[in-house]
N, C-alpha and C. Protein backbone atom coordinates (compact mmCIF):
# COMPACT_ATOMS: atom_id res chain seq x y z
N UNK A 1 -13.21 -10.57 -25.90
CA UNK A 1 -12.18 -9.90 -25.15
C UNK A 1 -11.94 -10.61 -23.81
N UNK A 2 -12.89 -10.69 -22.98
CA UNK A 2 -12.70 -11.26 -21.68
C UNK A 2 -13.05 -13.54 -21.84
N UNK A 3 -12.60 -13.71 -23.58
CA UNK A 3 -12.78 -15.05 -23.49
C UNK A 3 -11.22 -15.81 -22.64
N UNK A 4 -10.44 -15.15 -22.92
CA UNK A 4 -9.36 -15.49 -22.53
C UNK A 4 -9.07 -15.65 -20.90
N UNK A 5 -9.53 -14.55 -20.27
CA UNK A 5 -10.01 -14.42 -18.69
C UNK A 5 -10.81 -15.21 -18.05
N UNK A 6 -11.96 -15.92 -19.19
CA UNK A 6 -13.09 -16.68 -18.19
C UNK A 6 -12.45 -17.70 -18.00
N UNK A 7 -11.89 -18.02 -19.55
CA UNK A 7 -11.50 -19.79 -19.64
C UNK A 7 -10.34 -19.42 -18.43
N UNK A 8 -9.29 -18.57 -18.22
CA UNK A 8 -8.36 -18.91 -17.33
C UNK A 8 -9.10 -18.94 -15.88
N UNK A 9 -10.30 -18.40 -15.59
CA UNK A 9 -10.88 -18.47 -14.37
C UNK A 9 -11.88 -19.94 -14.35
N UNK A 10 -11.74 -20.72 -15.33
CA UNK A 10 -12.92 -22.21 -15.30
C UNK A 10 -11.43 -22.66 -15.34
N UNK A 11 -10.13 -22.69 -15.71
CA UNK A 11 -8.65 -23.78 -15.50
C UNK A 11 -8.39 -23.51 -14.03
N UNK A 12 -8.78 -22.72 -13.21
CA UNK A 12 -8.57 -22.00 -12.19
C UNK A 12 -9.10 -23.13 -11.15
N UNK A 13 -10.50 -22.60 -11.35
CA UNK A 13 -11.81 -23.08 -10.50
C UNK A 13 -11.74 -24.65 -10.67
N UNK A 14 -11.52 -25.57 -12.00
CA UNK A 14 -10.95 -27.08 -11.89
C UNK A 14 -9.79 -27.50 -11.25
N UNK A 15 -9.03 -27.32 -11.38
CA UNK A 15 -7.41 -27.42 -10.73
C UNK A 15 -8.00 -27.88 -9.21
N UNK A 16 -7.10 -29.04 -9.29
CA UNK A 16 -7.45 -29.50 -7.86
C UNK A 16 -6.76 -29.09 -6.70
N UNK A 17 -5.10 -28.76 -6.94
CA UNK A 17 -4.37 -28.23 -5.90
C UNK A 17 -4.43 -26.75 -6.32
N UNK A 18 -3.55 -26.00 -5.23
CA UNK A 18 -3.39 -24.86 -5.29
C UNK A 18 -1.71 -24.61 -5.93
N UNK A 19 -1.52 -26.14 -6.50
CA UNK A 19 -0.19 -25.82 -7.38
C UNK A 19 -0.31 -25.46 -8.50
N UNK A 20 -1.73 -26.64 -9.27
CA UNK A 20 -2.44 -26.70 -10.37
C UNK A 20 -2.67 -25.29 -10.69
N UNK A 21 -3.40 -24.36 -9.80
CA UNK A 21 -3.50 -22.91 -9.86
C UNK A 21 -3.12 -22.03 -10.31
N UNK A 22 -1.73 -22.22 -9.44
CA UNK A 22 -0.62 -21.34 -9.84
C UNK A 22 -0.12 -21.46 -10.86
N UNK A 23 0.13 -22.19 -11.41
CA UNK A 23 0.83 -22.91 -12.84
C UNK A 23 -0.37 -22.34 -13.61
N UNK A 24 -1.41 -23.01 -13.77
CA UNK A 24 -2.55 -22.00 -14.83
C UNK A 24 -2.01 -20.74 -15.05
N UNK A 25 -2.07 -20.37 -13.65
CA UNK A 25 -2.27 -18.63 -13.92
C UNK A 25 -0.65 -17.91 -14.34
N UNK A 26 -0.05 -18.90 -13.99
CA UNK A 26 1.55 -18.04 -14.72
C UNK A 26 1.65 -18.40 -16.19
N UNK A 27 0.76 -19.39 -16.46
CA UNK A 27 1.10 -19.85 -17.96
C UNK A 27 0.44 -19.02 -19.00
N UNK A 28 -0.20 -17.86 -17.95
CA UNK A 28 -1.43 -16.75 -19.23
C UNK A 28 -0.37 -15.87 -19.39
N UNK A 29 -1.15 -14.88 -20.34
CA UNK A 29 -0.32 -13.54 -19.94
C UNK A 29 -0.37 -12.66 -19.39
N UNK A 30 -1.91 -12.68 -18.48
CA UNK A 30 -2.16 -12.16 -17.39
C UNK A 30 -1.02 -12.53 -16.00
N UNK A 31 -1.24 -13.76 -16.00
CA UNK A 31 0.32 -14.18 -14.94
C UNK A 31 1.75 -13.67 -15.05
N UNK A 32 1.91 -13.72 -16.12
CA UNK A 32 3.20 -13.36 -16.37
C UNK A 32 3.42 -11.65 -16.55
N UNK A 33 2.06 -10.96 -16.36
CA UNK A 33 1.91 -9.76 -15.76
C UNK A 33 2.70 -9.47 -14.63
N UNK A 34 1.64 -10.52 -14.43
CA UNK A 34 1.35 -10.07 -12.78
C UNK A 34 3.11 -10.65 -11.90
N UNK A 35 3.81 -11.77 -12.40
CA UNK A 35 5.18 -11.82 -11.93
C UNK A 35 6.50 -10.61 -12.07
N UNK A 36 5.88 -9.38 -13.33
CA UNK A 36 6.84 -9.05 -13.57
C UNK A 36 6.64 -7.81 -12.71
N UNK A 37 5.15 -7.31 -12.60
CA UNK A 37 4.88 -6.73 -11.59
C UNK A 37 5.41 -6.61 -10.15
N UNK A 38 5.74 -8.13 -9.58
CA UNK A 38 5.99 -8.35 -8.33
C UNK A 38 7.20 -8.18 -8.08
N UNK A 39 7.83 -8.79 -9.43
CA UNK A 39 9.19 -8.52 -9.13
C UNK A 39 9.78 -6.74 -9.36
N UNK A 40 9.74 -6.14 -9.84
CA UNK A 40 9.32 -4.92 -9.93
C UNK A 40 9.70 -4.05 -8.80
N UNK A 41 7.85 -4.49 -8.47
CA UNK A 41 7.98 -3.79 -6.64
C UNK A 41 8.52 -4.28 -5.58
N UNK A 42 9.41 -6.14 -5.99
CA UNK A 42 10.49 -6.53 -4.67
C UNK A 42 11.38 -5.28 -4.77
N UNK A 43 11.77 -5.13 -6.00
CA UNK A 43 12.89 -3.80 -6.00
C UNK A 43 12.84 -2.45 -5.50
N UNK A 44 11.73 -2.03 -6.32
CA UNK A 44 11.72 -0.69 -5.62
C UNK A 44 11.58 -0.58 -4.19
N UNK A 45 10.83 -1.66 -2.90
CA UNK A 45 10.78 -1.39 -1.92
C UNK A 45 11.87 -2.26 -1.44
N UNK A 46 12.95 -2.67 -2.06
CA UNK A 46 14.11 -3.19 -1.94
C UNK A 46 14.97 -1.62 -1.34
N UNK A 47 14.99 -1.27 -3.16
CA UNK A 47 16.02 -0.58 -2.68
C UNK A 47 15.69 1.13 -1.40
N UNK A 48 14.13 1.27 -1.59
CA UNK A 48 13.67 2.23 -0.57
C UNK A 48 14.13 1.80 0.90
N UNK A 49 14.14 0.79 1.18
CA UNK A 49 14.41 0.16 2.53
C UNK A 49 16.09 0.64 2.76
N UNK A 50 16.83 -0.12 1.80
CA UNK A 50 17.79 0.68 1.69
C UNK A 50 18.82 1.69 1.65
N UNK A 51 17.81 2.59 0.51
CA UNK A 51 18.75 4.37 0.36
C UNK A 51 17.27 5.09 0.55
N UNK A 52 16.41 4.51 1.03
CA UNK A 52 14.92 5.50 1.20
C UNK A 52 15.26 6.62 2.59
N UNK A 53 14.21 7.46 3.00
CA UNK A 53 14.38 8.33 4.14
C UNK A 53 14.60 6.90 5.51
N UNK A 54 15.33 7.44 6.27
CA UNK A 54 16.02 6.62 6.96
C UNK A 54 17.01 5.22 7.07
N UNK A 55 17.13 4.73 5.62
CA UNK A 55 17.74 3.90 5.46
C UNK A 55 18.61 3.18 6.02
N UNK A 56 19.19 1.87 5.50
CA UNK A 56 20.53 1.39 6.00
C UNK A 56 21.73 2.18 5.13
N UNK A 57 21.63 1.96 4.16
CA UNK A 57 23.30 2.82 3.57
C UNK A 57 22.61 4.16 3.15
N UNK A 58 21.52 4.83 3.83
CA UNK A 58 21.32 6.16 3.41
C UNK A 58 22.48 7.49 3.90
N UNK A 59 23.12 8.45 3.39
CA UNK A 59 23.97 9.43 3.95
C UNK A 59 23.32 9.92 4.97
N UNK A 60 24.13 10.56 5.64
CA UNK A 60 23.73 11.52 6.81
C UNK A 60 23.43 13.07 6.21
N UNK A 61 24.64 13.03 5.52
CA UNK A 61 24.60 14.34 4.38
C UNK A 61 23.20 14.69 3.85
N UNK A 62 22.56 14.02 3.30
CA UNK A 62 20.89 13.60 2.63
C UNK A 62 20.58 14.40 3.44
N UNK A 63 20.39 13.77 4.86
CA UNK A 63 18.96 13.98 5.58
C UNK A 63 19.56 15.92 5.84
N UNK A 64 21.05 16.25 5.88
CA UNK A 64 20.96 17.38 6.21
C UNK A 64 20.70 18.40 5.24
N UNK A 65 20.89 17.68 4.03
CA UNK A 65 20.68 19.54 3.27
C UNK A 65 18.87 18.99 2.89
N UNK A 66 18.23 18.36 3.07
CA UNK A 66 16.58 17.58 3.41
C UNK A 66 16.40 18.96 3.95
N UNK A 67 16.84 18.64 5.87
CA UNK A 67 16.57 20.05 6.69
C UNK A 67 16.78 21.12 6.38
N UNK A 68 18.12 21.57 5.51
CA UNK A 68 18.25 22.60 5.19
C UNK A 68 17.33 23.22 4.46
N UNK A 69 16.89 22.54 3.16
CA UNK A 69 15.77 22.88 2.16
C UNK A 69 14.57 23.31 3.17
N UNK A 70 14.27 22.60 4.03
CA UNK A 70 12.91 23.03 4.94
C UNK A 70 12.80 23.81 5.04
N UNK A 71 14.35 23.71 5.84
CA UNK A 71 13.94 25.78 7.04
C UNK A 71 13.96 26.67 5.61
N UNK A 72 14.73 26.84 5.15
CA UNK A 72 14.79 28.06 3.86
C UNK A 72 13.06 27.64 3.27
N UNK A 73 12.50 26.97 2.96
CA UNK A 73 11.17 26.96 2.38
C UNK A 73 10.24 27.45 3.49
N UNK A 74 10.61 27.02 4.71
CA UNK A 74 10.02 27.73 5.91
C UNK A 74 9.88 29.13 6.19
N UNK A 75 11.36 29.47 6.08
CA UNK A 75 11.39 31.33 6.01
C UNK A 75 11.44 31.67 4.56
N UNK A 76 10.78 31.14 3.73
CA UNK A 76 10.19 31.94 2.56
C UNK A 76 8.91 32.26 2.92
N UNK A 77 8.21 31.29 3.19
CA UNK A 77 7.01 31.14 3.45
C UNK A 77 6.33 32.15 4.78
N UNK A 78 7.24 32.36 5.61
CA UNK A 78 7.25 33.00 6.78
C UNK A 78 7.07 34.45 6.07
N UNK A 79 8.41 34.82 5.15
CA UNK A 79 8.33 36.22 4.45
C UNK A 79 7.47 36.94 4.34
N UNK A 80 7.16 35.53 3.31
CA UNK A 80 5.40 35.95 2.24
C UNK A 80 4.47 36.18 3.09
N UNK A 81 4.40 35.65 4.08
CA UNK A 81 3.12 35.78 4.84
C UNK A 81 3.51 37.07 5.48
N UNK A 82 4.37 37.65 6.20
CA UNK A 82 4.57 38.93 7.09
C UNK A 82 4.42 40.23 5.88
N UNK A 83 4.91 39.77 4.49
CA UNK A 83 4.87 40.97 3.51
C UNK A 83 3.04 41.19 3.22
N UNK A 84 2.34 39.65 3.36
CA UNK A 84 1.14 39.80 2.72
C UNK A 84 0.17 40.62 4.04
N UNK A 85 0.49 40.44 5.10
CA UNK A 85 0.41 41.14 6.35
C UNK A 85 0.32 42.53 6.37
N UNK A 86 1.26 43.20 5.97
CA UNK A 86 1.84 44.52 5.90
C UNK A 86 0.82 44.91 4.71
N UNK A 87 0.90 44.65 3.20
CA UNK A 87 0.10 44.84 2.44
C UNK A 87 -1.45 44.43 2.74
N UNK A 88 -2.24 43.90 3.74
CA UNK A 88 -2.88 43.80 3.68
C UNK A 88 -3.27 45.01 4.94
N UNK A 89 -2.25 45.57 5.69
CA UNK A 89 -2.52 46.14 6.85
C UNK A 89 -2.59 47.81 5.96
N UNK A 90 -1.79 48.23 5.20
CA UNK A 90 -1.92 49.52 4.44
C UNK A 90 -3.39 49.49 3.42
N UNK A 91 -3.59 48.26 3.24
CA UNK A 91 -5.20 48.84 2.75
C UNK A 91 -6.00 48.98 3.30
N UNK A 92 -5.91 48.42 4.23
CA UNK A 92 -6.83 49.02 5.40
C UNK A 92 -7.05 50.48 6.27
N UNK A 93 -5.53 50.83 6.40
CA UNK A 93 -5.40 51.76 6.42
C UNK A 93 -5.99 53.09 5.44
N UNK A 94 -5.95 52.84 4.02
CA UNK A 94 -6.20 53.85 3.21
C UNK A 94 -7.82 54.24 3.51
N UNK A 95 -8.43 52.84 3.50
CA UNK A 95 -9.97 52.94 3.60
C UNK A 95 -10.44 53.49 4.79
């Protein structure tokens, strides 16, 4: 299983430049992993840079109904807690 890995790590470790190297290691299929990988994540943190939170062509619109969702998850949360308050204040009471 790992014959394929050593020999590419002894083509590795001979290679005299660090061109020799590179070329080994893209010519496996571990390399050619690992390029499609990279290219991959040029994109996604391509386009995050982009249309991500704060972006260059991100809307303004976005970031506001963003806030909007907050506060409303905020005063849900606010609710729950003043109702669990109250219910927790009448059992006390009973006892």
């Amino acid at each position: 299983m790992f014959e394929k890995f050593l020999s590419w790590i002894q083509a590795v470790a001979e290679s005299k430049t660090f061109d020799e190297a590179i070329t080994n290691f893209i010519s496996t299929k571990y390399g050619q992993y690992a390029l499609i990988f990279v290219f991959f994540m040029f994109i996604i943190i391509y386009l995050r840079v982009l249309f991500g939170p704060k972006g260059f062509f991100r809307e303004k619109k976005w970031d506001e109904w963003n806030d909007e969702a907050k506060a409303e998850r905020e005063a849900e949360k606010a609710a729950r807690e003043a109702e669990a308050k109250i219910r927790a204040e009448k059992i006390a009471q009973k006892k």
